[in-house]
PDB file of N, CA and C in Angstrom:
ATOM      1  N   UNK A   1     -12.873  55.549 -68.093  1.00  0.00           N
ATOM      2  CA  UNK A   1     -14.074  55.969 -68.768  1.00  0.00           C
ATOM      3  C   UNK A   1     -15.156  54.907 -68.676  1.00  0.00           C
ATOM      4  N   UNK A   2     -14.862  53.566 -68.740  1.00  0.00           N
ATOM      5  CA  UNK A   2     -15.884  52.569 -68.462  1.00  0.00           C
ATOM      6  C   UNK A   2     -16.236  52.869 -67.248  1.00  0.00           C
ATOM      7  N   UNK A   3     -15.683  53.242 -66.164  1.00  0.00           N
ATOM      8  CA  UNK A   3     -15.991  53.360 -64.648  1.00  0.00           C
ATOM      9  C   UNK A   3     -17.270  53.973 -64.401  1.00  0.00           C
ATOM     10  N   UNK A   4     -16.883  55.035 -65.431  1.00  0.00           N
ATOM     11  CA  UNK A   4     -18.055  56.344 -65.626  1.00  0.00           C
ATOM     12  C   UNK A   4     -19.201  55.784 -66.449  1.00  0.00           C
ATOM     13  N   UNK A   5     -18.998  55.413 -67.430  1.00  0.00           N
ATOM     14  CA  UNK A   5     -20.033  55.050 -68.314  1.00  0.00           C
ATOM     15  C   UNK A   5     -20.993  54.306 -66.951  1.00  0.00           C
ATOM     16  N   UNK A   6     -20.546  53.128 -66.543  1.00  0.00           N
ATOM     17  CA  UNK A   6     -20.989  52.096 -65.856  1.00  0.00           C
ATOM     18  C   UNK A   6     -21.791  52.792 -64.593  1.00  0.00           C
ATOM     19  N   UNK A   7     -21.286  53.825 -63.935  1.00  0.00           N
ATOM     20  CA  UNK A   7     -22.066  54.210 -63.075  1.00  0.00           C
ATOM     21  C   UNK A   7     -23.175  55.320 -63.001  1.00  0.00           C
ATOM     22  N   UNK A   8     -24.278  55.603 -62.473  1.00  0.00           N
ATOM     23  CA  UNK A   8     -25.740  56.234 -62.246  1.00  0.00           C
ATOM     24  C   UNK A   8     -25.026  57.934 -62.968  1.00  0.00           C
ATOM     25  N   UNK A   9     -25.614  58.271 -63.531  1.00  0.00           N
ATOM     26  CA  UNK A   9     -25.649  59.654 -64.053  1.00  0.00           C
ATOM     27  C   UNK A   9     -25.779  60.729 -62.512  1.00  0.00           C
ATOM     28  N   UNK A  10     -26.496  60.708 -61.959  1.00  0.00           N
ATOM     29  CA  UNK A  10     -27.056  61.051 -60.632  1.00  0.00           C
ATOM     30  C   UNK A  10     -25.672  61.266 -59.612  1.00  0.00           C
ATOM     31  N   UNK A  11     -24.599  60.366 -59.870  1.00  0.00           N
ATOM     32  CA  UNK A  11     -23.876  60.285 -58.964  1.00  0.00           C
ATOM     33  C   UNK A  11     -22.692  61.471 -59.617  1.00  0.00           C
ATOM     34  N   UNK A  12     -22.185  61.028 -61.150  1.00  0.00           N
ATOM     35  CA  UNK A  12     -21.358  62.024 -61.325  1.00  0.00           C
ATOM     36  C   UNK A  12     -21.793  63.271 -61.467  1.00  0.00           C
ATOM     37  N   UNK A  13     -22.876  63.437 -62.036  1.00  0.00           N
ATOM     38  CA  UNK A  13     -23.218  64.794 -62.360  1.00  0.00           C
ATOM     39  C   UNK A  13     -23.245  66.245 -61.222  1.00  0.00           C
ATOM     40  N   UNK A  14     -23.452  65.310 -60.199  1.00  0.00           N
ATOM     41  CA  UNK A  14     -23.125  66.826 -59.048  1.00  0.00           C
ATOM     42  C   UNK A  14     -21.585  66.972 -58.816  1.00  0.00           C
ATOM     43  N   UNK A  15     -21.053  65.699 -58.960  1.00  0.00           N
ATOM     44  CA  UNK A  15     -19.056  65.860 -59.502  1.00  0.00           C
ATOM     45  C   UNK A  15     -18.459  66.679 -60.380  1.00  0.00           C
ATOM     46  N   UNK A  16     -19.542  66.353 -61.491  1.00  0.00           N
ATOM     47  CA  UNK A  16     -19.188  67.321 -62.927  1.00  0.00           C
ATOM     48  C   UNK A  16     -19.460  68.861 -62.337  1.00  0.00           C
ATOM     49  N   UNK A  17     -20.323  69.158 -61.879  1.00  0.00           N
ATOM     50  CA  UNK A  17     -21.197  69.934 -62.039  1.00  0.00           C
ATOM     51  C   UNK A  17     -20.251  70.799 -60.899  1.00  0.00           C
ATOM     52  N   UNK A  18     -19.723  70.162 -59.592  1.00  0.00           N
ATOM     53  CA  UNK A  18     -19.090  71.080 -58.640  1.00  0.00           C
ATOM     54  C   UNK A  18     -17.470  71.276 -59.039  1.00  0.00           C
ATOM     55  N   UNK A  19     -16.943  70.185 -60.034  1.00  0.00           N
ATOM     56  CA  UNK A  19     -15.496  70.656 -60.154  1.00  0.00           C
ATOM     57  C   UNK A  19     -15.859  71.096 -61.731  1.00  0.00           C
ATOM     58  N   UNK A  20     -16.540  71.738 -62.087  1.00  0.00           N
ATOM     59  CA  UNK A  20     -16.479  72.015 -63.902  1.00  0.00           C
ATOM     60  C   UNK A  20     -15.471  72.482 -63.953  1.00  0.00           C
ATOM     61  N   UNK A  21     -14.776  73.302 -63.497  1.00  0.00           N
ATOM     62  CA  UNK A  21     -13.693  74.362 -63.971  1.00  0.00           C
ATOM     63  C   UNK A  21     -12.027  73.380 -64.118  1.00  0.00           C
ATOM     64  N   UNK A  22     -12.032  72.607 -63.208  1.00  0.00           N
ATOM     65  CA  UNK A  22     -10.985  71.686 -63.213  1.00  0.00           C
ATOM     66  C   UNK A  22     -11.395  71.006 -64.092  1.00  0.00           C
ATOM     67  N   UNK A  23     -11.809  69.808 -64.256  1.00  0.00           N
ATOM     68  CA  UNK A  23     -12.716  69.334 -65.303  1.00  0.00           C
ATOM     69  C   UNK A  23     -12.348  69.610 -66.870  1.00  0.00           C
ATOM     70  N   UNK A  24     -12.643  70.803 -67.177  1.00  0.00           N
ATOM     71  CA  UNK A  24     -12.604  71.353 -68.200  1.00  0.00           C
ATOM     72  C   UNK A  24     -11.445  71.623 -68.345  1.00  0.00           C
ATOM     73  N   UNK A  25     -10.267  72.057 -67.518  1.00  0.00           N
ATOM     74  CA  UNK A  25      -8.851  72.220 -68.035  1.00  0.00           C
ATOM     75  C   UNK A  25      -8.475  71.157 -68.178  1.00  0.00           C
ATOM     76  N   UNK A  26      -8.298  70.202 -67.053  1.00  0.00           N
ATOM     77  CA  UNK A  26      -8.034  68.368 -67.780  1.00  0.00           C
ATOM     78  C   UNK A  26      -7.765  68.309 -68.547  1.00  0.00           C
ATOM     79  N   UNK A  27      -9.343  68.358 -69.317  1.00  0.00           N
ATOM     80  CA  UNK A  27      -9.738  67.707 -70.378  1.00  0.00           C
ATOM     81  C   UNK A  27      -9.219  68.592 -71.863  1.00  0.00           C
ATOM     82  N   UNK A  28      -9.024  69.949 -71.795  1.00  0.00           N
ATOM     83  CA  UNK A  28      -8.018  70.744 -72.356  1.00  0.00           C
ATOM     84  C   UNK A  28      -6.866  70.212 -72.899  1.00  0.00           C
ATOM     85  N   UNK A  29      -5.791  69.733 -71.400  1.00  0.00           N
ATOM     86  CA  UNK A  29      -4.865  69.337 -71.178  1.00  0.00           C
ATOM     87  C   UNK A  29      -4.845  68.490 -71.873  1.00  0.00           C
ATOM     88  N   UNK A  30      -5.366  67.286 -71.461  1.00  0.00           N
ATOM     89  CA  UNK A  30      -5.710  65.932 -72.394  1.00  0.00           C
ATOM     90  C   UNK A  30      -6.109  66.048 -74.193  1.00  0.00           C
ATOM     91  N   UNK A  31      -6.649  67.232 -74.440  1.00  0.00           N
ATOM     92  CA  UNK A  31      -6.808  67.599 -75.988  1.00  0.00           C
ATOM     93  C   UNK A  31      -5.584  67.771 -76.459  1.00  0.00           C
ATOM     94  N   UNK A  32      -4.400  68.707 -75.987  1.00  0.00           N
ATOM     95  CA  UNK A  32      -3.832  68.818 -76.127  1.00  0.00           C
ATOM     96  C   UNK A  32      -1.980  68.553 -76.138  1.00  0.00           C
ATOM     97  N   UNK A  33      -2.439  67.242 -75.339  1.00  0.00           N
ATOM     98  CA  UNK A  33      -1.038  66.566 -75.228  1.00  0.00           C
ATOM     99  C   UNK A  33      -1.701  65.313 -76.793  1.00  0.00           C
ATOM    100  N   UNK A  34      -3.193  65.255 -77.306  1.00  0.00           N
ATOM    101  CA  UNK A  34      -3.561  64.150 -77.990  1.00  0.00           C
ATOM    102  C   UNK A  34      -3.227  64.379 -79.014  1.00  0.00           C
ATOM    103  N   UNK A  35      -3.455  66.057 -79.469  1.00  0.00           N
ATOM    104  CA  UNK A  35      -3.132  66.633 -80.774  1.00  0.00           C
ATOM    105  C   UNK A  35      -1.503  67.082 -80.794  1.00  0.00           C
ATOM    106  N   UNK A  36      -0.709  67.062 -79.729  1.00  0.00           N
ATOM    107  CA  UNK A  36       0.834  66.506 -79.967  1.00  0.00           C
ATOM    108  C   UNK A  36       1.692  65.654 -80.384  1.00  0.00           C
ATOM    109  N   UNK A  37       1.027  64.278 -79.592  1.00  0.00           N
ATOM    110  CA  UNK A  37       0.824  63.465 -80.332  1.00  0.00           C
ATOM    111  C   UNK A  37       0.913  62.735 -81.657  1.00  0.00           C
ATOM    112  N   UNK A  38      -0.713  63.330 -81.938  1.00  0.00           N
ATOM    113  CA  UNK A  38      -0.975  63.283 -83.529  1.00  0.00           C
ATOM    114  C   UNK A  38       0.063  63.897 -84.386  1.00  0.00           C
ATOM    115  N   UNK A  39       0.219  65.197 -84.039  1.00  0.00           N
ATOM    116  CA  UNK A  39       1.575  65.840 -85.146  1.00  0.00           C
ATOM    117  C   UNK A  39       2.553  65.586 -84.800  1.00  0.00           C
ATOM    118  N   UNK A  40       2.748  64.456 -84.222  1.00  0.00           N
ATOM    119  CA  UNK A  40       4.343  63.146 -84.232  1.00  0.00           C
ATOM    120  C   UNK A  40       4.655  61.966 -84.170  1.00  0.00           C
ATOM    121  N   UNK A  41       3.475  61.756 -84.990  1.00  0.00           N
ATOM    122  CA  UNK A  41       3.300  60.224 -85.024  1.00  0.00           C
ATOM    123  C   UNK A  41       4.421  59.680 -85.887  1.00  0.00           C
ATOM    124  N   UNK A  42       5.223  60.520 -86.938  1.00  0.00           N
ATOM    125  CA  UNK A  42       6.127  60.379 -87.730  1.00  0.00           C
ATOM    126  C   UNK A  42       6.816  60.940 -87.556  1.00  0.00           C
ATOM    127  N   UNK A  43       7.468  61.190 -86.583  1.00  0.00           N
ATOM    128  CA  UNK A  43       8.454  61.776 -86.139  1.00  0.00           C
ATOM    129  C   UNK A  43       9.400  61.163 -84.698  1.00  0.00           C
ATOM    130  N   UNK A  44      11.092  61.535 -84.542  1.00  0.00           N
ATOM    131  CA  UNK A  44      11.402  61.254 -83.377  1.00  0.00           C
ATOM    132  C   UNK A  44      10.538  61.737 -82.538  1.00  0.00           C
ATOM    133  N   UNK A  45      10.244  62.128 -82.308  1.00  0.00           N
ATOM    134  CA  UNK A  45       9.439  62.650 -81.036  1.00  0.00           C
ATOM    135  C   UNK A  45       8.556  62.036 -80.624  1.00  0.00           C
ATOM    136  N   UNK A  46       7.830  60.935 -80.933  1.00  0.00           N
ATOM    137  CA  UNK A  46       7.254  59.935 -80.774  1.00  0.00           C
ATOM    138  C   UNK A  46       7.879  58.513 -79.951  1.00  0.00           C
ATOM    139  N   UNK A  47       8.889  59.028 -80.173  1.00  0.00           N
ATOM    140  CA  UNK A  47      10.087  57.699 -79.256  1.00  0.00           C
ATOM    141  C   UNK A  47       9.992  58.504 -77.804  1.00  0.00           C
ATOM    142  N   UNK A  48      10.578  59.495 -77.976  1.00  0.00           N
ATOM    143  CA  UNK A  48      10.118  60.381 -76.658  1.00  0.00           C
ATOM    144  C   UNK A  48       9.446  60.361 -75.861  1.00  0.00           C
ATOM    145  N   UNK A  49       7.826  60.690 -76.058  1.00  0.00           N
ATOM    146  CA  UNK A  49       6.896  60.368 -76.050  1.00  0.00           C
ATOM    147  C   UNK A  49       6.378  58.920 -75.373  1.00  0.00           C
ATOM    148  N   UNK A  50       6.579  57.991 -75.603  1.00  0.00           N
ATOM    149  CA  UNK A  50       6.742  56.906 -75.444  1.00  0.00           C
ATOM    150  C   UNK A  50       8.011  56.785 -73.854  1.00  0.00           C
ATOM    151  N   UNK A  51       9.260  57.104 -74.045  1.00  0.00           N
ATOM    152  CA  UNK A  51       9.995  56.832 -72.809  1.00  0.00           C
ATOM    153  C   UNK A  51       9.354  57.526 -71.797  1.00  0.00           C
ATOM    154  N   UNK A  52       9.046  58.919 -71.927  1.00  0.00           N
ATOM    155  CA  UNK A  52       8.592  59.499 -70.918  1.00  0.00           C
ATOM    156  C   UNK A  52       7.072  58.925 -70.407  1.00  0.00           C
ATOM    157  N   UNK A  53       6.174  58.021 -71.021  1.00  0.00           N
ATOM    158  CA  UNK A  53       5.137  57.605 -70.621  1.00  0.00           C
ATOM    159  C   UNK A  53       5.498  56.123 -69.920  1.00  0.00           C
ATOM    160  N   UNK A  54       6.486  55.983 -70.016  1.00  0.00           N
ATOM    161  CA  UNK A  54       7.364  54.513 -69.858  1.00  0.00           C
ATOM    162  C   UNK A  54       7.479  55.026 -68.385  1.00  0.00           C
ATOM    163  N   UNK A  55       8.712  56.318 -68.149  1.00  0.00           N
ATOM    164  CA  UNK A  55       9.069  56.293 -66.656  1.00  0.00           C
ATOM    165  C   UNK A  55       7.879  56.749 -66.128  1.00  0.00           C
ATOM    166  N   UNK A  56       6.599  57.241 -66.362  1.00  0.00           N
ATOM    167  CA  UNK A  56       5.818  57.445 -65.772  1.00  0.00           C
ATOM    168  C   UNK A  56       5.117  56.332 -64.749  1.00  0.00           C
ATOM    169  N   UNK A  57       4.973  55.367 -65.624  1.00  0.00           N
ATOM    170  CA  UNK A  57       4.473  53.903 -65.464  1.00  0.00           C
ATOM    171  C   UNK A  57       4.845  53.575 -64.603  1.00  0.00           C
ATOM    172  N   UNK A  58       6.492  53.328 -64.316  1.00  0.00           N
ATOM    173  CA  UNK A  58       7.011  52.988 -63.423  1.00  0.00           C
ATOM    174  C   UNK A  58       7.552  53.752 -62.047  1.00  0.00           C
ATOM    175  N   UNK A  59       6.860  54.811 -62.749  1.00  0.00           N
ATOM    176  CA  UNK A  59       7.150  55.645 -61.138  1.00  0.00           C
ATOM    177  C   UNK A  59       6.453  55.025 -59.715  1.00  0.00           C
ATOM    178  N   UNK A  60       7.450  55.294 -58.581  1.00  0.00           N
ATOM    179  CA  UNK A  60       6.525  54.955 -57.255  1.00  0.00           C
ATOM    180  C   UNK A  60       5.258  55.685 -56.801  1.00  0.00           C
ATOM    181  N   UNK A  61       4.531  54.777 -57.131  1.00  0.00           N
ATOM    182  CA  UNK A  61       2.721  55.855 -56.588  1.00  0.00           C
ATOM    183  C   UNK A  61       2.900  56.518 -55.110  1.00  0.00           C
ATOM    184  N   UNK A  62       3.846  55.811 -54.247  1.00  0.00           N
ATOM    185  CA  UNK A  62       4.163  55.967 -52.799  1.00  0.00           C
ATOM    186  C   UNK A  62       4.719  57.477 -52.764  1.00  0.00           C
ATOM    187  N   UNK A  63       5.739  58.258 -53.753  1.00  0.00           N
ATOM    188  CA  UNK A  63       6.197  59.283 -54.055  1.00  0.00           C
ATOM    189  C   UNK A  63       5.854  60.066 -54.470  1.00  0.00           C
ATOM    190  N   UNK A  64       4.310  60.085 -54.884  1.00  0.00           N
ATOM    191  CA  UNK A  64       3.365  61.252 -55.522  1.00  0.00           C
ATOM    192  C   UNK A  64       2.633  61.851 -54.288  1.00  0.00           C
TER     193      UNK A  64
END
């Protein structure tokens, strides 16, 4: 998000503007894994949460 902030409006906006539809599910996506989350912050499921963002981390980028 700093990347974005930091760079010319001019440049993303025809980005925004030609993938909106992807874009917008993302960012869906991203609402909605945040508000999962949130309703498990007190809960096991939060350990979960956590391992699975763990093997993510360490996955090989070479294998994606």
């Amino acid at each position: 998000m700093t990347r974005l902030g930091a760079s010319p409006l001019s440049m993303w906006r025809d980005i925004a503007h030609t993938n909106s539809d992807a874009i917008a599910q993302t960012l869906h996506a991203l609402e909605q894994r945040l508000a999962h989350l949130r309703e498990n912050l007190k809960t096991p499921e939060l350990r979960d949460e956590f391992d699975r963002a763990n093997r993510f981390r360490l996955r090989d980028p070479k294998k994606l």
